[in-house]
C-alpha atoms as a PDB file:
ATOM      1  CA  UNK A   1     -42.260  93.914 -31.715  1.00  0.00           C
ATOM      2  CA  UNK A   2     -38.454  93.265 -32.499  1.00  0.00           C
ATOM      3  CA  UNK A   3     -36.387  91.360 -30.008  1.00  0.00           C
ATOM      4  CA  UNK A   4     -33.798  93.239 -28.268  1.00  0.00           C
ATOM      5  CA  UNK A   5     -30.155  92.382 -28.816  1.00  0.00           C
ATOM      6  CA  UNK A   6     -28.458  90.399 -26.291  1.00  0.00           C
ATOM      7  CA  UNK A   7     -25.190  90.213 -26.472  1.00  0.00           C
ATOM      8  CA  UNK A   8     -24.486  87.357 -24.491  1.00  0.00           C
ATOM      9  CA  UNK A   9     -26.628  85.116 -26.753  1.00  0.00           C
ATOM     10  CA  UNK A  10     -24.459  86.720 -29.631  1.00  0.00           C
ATOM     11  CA  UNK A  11     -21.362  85.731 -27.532  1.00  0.00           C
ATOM     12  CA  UNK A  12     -22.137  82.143 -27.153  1.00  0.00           C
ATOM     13  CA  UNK A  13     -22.884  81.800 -30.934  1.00  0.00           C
ATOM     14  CA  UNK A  14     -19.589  82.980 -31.991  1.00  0.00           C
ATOM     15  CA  UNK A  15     -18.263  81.003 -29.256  1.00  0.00           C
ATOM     16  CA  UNK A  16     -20.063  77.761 -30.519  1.00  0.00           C
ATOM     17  CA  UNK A  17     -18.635  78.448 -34.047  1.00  0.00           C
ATOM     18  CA  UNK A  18     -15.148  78.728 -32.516  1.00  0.00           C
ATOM     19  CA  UNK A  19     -14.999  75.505 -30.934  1.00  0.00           C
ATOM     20  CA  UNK A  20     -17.183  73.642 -33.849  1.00  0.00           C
ATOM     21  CA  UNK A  21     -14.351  74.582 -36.418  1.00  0.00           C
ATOM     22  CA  UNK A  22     -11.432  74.138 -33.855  1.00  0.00           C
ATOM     23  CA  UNK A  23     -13.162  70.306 -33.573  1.00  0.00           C
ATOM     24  CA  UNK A  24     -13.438  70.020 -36.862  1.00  0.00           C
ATOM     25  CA  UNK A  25      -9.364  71.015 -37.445  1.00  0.00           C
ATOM     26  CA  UNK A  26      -8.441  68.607 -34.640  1.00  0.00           C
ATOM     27  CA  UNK A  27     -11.152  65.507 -36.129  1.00  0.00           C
ATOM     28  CA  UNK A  28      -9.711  65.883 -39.837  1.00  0.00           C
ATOM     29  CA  UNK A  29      -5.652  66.208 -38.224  1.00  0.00           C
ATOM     30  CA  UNK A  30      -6.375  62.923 -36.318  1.00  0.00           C
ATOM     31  CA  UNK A  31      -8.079  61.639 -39.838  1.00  0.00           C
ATOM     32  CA  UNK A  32      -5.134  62.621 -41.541  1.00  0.00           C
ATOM     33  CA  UNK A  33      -2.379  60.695 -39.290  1.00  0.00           C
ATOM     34  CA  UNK A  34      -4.600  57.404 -39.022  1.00  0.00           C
ATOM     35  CA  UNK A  35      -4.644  56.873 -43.007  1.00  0.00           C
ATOM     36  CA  UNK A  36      -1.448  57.832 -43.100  1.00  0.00           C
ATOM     37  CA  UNK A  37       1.305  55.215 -44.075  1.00  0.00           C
ATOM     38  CA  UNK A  38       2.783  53.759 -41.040  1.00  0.00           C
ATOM     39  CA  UNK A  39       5.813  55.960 -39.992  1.00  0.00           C
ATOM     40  CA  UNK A  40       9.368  54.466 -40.861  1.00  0.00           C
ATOM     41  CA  UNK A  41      11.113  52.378 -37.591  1.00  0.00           C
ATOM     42  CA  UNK A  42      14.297  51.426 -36.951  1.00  0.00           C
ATOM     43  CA  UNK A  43      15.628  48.771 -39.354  1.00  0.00           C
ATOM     44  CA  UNK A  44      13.731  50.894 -42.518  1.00  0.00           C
ATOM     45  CA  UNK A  45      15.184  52.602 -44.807  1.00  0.00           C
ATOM     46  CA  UNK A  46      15.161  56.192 -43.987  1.00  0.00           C
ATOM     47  CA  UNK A  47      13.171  58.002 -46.730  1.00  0.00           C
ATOM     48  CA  UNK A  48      15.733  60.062 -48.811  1.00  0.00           C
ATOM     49  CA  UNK A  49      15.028  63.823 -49.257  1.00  0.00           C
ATOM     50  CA  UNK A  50      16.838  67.108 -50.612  1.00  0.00           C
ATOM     51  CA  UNK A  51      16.444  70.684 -48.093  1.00  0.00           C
ATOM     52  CA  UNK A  52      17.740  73.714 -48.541  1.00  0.00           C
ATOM     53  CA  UNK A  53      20.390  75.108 -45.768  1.00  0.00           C
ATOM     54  CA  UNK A  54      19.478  77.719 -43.993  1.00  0.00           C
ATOM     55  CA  UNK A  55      20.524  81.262 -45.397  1.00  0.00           C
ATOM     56  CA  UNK A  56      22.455  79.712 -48.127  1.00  0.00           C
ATOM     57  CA  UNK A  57      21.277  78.829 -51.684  1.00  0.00           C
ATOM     58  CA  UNK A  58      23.140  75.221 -51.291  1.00  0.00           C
ATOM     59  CA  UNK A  59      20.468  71.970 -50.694  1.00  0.00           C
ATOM     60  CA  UNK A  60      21.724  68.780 -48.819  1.00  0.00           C
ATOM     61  CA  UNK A  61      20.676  65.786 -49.860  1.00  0.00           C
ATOM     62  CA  UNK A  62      20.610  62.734 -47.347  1.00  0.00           C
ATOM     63  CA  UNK A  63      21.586  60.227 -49.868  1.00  0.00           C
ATOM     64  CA  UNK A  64      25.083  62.443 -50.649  1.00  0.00           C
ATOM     65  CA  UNK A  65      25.891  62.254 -47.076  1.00  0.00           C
ATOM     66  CA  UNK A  66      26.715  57.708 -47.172  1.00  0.00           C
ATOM     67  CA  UNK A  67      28.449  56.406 -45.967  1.00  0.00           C
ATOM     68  CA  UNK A  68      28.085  58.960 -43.119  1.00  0.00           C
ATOM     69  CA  UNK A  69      26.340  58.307 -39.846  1.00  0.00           C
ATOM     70  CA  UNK A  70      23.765  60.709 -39.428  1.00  0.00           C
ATOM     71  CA  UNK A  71      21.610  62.177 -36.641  1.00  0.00           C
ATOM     72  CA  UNK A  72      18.367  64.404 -38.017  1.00  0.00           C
ATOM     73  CA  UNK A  73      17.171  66.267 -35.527  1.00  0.00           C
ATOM     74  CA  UNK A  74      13.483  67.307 -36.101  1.00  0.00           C
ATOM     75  CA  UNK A  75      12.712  70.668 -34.202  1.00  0.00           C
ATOM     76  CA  UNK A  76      10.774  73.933 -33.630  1.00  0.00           C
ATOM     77  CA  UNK A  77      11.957  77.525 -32.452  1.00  0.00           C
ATOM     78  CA  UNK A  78       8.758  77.510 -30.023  1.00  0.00           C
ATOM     79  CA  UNK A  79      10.295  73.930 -28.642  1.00  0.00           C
ATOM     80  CA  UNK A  80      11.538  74.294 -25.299  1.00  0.00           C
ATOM     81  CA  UNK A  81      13.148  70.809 -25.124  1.00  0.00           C
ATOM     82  CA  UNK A  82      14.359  71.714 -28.143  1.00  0.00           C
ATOM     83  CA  UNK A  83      16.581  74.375 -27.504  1.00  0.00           C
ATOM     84  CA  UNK A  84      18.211  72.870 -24.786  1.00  0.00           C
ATOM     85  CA  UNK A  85      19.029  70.300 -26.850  1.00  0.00           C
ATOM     86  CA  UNK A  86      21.318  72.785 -28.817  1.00  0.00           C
ATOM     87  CA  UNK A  87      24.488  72.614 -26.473  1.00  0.00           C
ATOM     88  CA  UNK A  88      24.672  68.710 -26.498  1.00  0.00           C
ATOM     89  CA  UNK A  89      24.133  68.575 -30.333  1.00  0.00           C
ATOM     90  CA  UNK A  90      27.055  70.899 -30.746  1.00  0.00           C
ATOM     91  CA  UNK A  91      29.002  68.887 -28.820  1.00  0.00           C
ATOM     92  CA  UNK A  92      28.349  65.777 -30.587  1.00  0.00           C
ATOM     93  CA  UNK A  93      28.602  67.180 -34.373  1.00  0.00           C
ATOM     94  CA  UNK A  94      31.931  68.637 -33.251  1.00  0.00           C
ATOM     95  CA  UNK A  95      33.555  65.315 -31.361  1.00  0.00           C
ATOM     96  CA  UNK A  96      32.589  62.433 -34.259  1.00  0.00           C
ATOM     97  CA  UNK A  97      32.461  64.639 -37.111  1.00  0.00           C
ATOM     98  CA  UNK A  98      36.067  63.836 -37.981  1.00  0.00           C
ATOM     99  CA  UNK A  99      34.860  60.646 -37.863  1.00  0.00           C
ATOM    100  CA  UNK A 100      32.476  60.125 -40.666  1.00  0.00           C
ATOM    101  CA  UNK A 101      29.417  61.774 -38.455  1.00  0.00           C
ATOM    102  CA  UNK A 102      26.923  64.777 -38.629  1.00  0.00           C
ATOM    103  CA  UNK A 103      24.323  66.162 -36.924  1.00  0.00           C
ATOM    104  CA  UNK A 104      21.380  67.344 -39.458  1.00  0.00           C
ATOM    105  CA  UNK A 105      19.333  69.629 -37.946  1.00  0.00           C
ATOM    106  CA  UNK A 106      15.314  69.709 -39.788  1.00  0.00           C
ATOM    107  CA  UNK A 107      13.753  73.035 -38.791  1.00  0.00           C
ATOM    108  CA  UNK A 108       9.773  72.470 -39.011  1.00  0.00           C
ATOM    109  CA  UNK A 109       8.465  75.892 -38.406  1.00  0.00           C
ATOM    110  CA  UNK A 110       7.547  76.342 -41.346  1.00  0.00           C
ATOM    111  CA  UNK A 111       8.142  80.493 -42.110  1.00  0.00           C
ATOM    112  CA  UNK A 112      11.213  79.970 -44.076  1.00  0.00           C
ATOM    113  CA  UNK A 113      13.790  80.108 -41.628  1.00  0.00           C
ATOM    114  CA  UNK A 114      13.003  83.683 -39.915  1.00  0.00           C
ATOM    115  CA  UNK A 115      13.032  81.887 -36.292  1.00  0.00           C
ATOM    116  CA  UNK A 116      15.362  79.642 -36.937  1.00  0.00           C
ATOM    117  CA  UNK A 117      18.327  82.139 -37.770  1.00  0.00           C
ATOM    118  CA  UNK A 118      17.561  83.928 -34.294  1.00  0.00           C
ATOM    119  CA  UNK A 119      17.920  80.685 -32.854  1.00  0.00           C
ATOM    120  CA  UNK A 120      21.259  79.608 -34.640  1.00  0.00           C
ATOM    121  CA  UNK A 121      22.751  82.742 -34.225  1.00  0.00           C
ATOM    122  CA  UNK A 122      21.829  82.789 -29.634  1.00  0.00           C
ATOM    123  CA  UNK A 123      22.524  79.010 -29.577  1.00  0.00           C
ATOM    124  CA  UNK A 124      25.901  79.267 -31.788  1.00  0.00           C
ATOM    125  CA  UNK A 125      24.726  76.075 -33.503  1.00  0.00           C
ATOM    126  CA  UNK A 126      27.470  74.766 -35.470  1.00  0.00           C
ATOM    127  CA  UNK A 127      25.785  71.525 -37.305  1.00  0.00           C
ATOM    128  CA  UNK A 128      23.938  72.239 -41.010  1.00  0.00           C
ATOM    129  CA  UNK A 129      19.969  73.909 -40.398  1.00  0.00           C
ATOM    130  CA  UNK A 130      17.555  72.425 -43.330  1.00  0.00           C
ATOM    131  CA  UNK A 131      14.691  74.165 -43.533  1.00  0.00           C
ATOM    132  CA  UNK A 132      11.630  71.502 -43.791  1.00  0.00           C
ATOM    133  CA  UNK A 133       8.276  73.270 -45.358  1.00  0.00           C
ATOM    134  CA  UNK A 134       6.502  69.605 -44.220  1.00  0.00           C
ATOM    135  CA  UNK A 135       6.941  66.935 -46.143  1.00  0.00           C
ATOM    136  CA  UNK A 136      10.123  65.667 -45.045  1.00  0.00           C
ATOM    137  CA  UNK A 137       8.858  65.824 -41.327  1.00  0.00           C
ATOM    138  CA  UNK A 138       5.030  64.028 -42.594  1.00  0.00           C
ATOM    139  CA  UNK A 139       7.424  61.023 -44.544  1.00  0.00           C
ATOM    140  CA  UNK A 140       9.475  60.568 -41.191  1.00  0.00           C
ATOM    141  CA  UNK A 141       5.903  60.727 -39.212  1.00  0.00           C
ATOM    142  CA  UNK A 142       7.048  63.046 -37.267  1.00  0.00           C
ATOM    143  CA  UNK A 143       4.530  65.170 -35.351  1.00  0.00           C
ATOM    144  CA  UNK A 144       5.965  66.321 -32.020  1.00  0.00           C
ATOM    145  CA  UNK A 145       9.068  67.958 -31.233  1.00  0.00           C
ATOM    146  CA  UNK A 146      12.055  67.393 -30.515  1.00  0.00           C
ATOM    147  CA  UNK A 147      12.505  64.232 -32.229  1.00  0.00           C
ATOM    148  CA  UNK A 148      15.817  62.506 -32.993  1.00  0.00           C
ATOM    149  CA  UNK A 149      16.646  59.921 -35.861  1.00  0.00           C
ATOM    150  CA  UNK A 150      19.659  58.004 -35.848  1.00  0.00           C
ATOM    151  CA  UNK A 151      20.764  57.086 -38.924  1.00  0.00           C
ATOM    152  CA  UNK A 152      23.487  54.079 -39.644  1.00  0.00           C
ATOM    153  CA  UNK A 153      25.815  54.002 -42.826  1.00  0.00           C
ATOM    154  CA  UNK A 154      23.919  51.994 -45.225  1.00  0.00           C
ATOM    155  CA  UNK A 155      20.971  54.837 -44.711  1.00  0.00           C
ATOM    156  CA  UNK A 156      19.194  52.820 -42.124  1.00  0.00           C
ATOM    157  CA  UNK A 157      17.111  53.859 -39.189  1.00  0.00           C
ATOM    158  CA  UNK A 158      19.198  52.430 -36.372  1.00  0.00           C
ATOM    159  CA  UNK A 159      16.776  54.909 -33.404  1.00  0.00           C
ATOM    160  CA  UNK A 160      13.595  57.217 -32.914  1.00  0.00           C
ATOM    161  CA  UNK A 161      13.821  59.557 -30.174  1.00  0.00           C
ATOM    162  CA  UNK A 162      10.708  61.284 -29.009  1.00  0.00           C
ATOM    163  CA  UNK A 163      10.987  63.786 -26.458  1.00  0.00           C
ATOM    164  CA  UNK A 164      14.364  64.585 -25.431  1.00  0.00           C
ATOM    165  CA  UNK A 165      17.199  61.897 -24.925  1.00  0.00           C
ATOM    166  CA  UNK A 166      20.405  62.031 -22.772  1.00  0.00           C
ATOM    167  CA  UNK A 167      23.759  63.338 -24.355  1.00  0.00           C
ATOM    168  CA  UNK A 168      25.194  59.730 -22.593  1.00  0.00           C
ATOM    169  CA  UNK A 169      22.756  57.842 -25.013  1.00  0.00           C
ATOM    170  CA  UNK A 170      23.227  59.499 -28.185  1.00  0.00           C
ATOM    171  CA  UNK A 171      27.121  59.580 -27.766  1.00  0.00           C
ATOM    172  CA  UNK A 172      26.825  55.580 -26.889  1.00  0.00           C
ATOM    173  CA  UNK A 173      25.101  55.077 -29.997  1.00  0.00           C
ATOM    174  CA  UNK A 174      27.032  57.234 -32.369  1.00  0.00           C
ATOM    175  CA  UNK A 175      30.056  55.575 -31.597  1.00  0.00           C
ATOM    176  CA  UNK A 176      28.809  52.661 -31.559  1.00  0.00           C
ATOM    177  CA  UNK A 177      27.657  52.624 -35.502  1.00  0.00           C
ATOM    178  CA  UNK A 178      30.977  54.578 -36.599  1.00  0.00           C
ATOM    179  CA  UNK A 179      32.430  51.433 -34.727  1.00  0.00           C
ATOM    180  CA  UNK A 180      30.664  49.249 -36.450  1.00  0.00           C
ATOM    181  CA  UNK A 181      31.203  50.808 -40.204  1.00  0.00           C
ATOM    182  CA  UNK A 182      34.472  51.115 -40.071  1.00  0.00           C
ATOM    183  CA  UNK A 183      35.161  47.704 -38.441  1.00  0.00           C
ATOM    184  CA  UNK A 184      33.343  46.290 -41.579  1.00  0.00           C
ATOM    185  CA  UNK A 185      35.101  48.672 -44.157  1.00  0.00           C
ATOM    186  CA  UNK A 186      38.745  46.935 -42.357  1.00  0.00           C
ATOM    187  CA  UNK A 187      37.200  43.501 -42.560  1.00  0.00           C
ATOM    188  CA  UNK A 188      36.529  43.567 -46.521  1.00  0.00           C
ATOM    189  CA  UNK A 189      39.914  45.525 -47.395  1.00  0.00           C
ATOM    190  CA  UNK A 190      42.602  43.235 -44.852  1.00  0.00           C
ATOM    191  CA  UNK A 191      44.079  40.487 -46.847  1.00  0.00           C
ATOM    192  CA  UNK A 192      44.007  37.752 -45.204  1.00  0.00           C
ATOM    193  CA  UNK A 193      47.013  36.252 -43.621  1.00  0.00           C
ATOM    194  CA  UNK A 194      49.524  33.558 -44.370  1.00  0.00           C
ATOM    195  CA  UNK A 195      48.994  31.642 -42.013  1.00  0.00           C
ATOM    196  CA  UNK A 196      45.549  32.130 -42.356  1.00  0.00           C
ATOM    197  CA  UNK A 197      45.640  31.029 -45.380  1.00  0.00           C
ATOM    198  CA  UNK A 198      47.609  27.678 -45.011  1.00  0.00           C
ATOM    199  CA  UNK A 199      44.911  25.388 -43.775  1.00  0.00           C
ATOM    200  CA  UNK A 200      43.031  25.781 -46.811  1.00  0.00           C
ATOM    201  CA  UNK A 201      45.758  25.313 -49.160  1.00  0.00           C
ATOM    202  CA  UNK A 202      46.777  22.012 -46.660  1.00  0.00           C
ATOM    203  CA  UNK A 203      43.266  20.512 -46.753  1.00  0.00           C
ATOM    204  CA  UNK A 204      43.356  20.770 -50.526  1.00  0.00           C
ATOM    205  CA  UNK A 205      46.484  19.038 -51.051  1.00  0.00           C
ATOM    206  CA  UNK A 206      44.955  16.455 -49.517  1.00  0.00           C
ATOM    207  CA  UNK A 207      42.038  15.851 -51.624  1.00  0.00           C
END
């Protein structure tokens, strides 16, 4: 005599499937990250990388941008931190960006830009939107959002922000490498001075 169907038994198969290959996702993700290269840290060299903008047919490359001091700004349109973020960012571009600064802003969700432009159009954003299919976010090891990168002149990573960061932090540290470039840019070009110069020339003359 045939069993009778039960659907609940049918249920919990399909169930058991689901949450096998959901494991299996998750198992081979975590796989993925721990053979991974180590992610770059503060004091590396930030990887170098060419994106397309978004909605334009122009690509910015990170190594064009030197001796600029960059922020890259890793996000999501489902990130909630991450569009709050969006007022202080504007804010920042648009004080130092006379300066030698620019916020870089790495869009990770991964549809093209279809989000994204809803998002820069509510939020007004005013900095450049790159539109990341992966790989740029993968080199950075960059895996939650938002995340900030702070980088220096010379291309260094100077900070990593995970998880949001104050507007006081970011504006302490921005100013505080444009500070630093162009304080070493001064040093090389000033002559130096007479009288700086007239000890030397004094303890020669008396060799």
């Amino acid at each position: 005599m045939p069993t009778a169907f039960n659907p609940s038994k049918a249920f919990g198969g399909l169930m058991l499937i689901g949450l096998l290959v959901v494991a299996s996702l998750m198992f081979g993700h975590i796989i993925r990250r721990l053979l991974a290269e180590d992610p770059p840290a503060a004091g590396d060299e930030a990887p170098q990388f060419s994106l397309p903008q978004l909605d334009t047919d122009d690509a910015i490359s990170l190594n064009s941008l030197r001796p600029q001091v960059v922020l890259l700004e890793f996000w999501t349109s489902s990130c909630v931190g991450c569009i709050g973020a969006t007022p202080k960012l504007n804010r920042l571009h648009e004080r130092y960006r006379q300066q030698g600064f620019m916020v870089l802003s790495v869009n990770m969700d991964g549809d093209g830009g279809q989000q994204a432009r809803e998002v820069v159009r509510e939020r007004g954003i005013k900095y450049p939107v790159l539109i990341d299919p992966g790989q740029v976010a993968q080199r950075y090891g960059v895996y939650a959002t938002p995340t900030a990168i702070l980088l220096d002149a010379q291309g260094k990573i100077f900070s990593v922000h995970k998880g949001n960061v104050t507007e006081t932090r970011l504006n302490k540290e921005v100013k505080r490498l444009i500070q630093r470039r162009d304080g070493a840019v001064n040093s090389r070009a000033q002559p130096l001075s007479p009288s700086a110069q007239t000890p030397v020339l004094a303890q020669q003359s008396h060799e």
